[in-house]
N, C-alpha and C. Protein backbone atom coordinates (compact mmCIF):
# COMPACT_ATOMS: atom_id res chain seq x y z
N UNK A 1 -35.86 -65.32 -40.73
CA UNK A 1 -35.87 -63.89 -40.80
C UNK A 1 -35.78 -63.26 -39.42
N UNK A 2 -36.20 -63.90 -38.32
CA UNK A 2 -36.03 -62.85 -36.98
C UNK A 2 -35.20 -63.57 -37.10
N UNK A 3 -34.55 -64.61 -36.68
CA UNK A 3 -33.30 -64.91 -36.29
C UNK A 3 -32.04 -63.80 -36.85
N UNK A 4 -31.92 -63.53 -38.38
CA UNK A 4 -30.99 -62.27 -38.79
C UNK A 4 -31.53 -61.16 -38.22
N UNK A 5 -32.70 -60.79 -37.77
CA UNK A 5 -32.98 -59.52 -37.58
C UNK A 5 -32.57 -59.21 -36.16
N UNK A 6 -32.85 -60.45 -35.39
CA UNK A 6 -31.85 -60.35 -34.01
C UNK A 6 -30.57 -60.55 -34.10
N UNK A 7 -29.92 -60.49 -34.96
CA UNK A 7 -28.47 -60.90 -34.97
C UNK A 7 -28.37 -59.27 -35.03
N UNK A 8 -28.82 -59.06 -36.35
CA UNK A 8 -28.53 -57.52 -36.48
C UNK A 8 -28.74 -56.74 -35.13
N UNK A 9 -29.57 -56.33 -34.95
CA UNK A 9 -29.73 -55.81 -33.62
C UNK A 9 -28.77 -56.05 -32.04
N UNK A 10 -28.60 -57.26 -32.03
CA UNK A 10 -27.27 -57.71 -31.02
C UNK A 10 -26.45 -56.93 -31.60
N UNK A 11 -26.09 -57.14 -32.86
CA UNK A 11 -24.60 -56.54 -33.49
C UNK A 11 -24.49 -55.19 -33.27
N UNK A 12 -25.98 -54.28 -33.57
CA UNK A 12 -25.79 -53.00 -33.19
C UNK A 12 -25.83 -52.55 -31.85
N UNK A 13 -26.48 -53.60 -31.07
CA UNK A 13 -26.09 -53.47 -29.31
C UNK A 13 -24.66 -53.32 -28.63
N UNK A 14 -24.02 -54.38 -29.70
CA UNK A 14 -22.48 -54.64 -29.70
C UNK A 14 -21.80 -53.52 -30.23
N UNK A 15 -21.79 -52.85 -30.68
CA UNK A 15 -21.05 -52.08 -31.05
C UNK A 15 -21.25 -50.82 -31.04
N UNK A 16 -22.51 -50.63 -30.15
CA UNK A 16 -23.03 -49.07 -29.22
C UNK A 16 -22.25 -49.50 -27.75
N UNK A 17 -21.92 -50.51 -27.30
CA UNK A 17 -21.56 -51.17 -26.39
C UNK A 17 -19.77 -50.38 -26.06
N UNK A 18 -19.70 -50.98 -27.10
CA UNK A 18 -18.11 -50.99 -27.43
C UNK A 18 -17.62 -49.44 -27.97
N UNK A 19 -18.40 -48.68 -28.90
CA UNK A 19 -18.35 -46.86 -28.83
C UNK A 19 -17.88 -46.50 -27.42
N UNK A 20 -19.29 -46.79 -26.58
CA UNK A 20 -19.62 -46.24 -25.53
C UNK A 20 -18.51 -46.94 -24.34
N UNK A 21 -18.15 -47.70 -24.35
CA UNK A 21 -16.43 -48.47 -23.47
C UNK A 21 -15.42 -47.47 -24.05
N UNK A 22 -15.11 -47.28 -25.29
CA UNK A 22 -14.24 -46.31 -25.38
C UNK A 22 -14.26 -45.00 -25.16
N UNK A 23 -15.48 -44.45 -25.40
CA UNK A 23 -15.80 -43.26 -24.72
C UNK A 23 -15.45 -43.38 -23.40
N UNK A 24 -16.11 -44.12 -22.60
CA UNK A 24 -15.60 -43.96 -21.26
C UNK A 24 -14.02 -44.20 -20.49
N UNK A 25 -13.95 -45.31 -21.22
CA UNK A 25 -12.51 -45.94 -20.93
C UNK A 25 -11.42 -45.87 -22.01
N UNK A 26 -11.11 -44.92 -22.10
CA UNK A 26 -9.66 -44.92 -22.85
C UNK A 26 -8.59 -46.25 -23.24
N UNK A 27 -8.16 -46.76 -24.30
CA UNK A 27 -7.20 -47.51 -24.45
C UNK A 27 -6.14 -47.54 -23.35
N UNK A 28 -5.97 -48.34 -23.50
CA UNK A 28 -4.23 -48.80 -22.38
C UNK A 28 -3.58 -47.99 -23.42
N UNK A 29 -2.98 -48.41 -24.23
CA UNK A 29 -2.16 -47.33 -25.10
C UNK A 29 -2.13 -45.65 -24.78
N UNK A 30 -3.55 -45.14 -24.76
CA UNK A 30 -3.97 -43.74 -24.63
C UNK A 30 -3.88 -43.36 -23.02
N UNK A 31 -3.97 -45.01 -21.80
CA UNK A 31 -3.51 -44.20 -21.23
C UNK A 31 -2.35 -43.83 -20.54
N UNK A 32 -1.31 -45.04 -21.25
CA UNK A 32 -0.12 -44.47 -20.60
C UNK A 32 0.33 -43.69 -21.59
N UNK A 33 0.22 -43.21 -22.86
CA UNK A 33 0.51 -41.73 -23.49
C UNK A 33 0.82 -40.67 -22.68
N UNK A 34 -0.91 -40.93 -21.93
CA UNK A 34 -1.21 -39.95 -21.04
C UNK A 34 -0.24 -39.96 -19.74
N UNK A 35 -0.04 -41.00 -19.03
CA UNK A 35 0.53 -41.14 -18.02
C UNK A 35 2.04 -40.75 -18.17
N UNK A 36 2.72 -40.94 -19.50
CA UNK A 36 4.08 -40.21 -19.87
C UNK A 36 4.18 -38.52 -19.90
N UNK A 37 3.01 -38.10 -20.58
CA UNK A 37 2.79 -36.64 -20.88
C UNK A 37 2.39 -36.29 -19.03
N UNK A 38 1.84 -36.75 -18.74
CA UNK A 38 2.00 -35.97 -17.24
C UNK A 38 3.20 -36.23 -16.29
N UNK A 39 3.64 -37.34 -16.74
CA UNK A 39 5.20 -37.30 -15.80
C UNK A 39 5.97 -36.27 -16.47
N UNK A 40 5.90 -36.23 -17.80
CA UNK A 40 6.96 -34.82 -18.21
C UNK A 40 6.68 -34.00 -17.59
N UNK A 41 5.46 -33.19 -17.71
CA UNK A 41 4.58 -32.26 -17.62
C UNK A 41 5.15 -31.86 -15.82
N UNK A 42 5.07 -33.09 -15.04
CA UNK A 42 5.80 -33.14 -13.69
C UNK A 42 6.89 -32.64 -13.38
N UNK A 43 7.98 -33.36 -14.01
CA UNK A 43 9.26 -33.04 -14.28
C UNK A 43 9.78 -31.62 -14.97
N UNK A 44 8.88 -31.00 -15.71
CA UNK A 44 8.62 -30.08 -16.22
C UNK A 44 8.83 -28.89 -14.94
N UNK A 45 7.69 -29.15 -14.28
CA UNK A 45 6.93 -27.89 -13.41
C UNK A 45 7.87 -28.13 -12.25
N UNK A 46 8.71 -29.36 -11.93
CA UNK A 46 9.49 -29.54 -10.46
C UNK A 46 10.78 -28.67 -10.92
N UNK A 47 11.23 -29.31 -12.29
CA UNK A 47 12.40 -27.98 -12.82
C UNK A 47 12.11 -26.87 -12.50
N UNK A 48 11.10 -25.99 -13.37
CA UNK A 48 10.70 -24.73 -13.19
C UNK A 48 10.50 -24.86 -11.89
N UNK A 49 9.74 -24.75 -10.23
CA UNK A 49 9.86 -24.51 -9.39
C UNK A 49 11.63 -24.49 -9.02
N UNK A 50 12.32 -25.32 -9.10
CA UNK A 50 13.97 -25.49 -8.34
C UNK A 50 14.05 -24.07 -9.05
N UNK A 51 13.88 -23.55 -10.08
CA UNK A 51 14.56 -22.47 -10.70
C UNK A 51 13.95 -21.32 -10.25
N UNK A 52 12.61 -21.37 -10.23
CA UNK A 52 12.36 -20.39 -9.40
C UNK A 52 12.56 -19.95 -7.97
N UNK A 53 12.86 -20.96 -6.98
CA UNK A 53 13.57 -21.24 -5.67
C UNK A 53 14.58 -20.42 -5.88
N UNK A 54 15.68 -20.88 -7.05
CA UNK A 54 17.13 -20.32 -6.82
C UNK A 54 17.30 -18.92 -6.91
N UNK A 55 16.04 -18.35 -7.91
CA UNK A 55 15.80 -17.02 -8.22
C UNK A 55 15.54 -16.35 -7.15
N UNK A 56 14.76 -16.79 -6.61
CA UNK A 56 14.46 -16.00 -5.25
C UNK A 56 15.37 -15.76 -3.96
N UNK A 57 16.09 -17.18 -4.24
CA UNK A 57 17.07 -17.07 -3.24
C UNK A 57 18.16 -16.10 -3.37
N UNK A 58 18.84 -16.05 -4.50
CA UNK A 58 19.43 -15.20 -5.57
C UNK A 58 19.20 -13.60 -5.37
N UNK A 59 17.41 -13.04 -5.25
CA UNK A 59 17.00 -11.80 -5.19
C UNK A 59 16.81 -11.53 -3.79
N UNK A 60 16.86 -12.06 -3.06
CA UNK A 60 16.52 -12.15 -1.39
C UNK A 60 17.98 -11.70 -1.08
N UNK A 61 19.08 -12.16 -1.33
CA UNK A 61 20.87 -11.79 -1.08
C UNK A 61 20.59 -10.35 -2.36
N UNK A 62 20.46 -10.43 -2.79
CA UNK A 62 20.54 -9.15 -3.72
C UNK A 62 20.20 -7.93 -2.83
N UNK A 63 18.43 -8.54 -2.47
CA UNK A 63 17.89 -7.19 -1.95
C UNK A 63 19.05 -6.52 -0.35
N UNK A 64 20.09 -7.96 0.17
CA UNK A 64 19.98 -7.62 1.17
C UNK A 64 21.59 -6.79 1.17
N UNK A 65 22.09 -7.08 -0.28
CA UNK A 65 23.11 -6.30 -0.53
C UNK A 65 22.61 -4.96 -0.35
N UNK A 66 21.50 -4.83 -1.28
CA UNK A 66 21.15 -3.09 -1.68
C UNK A 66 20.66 -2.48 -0.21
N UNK A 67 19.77 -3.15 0.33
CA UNK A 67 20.02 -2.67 1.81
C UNK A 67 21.27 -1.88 2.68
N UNK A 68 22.12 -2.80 2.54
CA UNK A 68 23.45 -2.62 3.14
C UNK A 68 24.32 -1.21 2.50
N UNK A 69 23.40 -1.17 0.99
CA UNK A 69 24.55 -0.16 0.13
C UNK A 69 23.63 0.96 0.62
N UNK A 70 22.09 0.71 1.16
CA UNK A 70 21.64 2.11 1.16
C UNK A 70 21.99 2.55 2.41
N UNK A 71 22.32 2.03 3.55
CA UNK A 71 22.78 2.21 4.99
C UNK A 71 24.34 3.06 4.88
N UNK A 72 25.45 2.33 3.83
CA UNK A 72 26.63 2.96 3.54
C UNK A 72 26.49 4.20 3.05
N UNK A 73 25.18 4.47 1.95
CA UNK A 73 24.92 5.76 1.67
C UNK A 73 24.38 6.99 1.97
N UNK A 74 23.91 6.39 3.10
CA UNK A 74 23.13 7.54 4.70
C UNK A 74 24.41 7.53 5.30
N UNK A 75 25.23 6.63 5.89
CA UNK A 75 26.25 7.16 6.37
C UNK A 75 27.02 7.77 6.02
N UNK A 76 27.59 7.85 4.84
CA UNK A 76 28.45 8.33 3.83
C UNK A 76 27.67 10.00 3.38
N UNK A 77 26.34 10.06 3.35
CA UNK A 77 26.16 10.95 3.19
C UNK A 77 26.04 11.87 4.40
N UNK A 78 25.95 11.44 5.44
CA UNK A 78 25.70 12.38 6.92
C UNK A 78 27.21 13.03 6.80
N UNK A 79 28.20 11.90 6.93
CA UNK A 79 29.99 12.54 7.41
C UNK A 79 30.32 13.42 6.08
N UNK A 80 29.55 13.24 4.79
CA UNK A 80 29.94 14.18 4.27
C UNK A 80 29.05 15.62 3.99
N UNK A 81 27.77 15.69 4.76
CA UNK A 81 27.47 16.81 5.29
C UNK A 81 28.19 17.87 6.26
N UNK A 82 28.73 16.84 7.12
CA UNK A 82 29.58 17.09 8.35
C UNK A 82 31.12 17.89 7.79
N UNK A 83 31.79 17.18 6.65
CA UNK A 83 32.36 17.27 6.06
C UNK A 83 32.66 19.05 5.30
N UNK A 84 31.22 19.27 4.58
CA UNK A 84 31.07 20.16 4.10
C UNK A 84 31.04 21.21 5.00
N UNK A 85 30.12 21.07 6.20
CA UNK A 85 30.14 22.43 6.64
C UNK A 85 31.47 22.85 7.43
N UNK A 86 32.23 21.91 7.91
CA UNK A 86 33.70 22.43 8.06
C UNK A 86 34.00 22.84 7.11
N UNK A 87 34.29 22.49 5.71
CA UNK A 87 34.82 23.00 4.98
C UNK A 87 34.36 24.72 4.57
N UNK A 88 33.14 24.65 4.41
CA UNK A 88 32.81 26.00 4.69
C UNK A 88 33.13 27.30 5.86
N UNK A 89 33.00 26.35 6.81
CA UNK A 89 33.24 27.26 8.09
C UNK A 89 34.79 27.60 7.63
N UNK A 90 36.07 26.89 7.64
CA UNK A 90 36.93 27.17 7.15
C UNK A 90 37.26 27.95 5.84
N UNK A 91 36.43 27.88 5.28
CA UNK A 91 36.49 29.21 4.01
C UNK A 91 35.71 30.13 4.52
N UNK A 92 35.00 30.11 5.33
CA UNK A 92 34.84 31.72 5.61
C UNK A 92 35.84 32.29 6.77
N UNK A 93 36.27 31.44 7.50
CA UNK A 93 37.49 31.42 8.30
C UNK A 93 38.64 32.48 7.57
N UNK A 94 38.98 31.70 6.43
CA UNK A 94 39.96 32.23 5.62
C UNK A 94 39.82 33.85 4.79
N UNK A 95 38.19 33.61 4.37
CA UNK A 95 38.03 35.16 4.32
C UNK A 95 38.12 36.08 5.04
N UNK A 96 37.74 35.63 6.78
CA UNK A 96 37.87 36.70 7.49
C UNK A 96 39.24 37.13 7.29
N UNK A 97 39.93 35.83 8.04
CA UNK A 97 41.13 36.46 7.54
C UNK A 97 41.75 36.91 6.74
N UNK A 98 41.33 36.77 5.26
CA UNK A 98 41.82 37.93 4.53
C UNK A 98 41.60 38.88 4.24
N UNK A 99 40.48 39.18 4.75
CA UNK A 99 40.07 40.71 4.76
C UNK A 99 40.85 41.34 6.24
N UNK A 100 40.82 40.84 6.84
CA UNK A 100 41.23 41.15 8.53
C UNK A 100 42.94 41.72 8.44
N UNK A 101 43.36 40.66 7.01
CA UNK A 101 45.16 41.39 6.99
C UNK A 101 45.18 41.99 6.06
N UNK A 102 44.69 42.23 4.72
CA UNK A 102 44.20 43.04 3.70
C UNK A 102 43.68 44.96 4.74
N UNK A 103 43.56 44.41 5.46
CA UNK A 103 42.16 45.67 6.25
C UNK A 103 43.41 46.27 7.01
N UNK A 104 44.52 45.31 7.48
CA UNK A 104 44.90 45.58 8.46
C UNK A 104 46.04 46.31 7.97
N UNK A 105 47.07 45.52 6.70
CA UNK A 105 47.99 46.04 6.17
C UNK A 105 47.56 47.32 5.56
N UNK A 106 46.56 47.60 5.10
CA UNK A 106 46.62 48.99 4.75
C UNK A 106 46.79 50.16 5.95
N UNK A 107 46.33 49.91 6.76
CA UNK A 107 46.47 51.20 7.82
C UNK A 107 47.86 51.23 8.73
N UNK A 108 48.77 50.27 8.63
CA UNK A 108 49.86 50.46 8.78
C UNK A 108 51.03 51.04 7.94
């Protein structure tokens, strides 16, 4: 009778033993599962970074277009300030003068 009753007891030593190994230590199986799911997971996140690289590189020439278009559009807008007020000065130019021969032809 102790002899089974120590068997039993080993057996349940054995196999709190062996719970507690897998608790701690994962299967070989479980852990190259694991070791596949993080190389994706790798490969994954190195993709997404290259893509985000190119994006940036991509918006960096973008921004430096719009730069360039806002510089064309200060210039573009100064010469055609410049633009305008000749044109004005010349229409009032033209009014003088037409009042000036309008004014003038009548009193002759």
């Amino acid at each position: 009778m102790v002899l089974s009753d120590q068997e039993k007891e080993l057996r349940n030593q054995l196999k709190e033993q062996k719970t507690h190994l897998k608790t701690v230590r994962p299967s070989t199986a479980r852990m190259r599962k694991d070791q596949h799911e993080i190389k994706l997971l790798e490969n994954r996140c190195q993709d997404s970074s290259i893509k985000l690289n190119a994006l940036q590189s991509q918006n960096k020439l973008l921004r430096k277009d719009i730069d360039t278009w806002r510089k064309q559009l200060k210039n573009q807008s100064r010469v055609n300030k410049g633009y305008s007020r000749e044109i004005n000065k010349a229409v009032d130019d033209i009014k003088k003068l037409n009042t000036q021969t309008y004014n003038g032809s009548r009193f002759c």
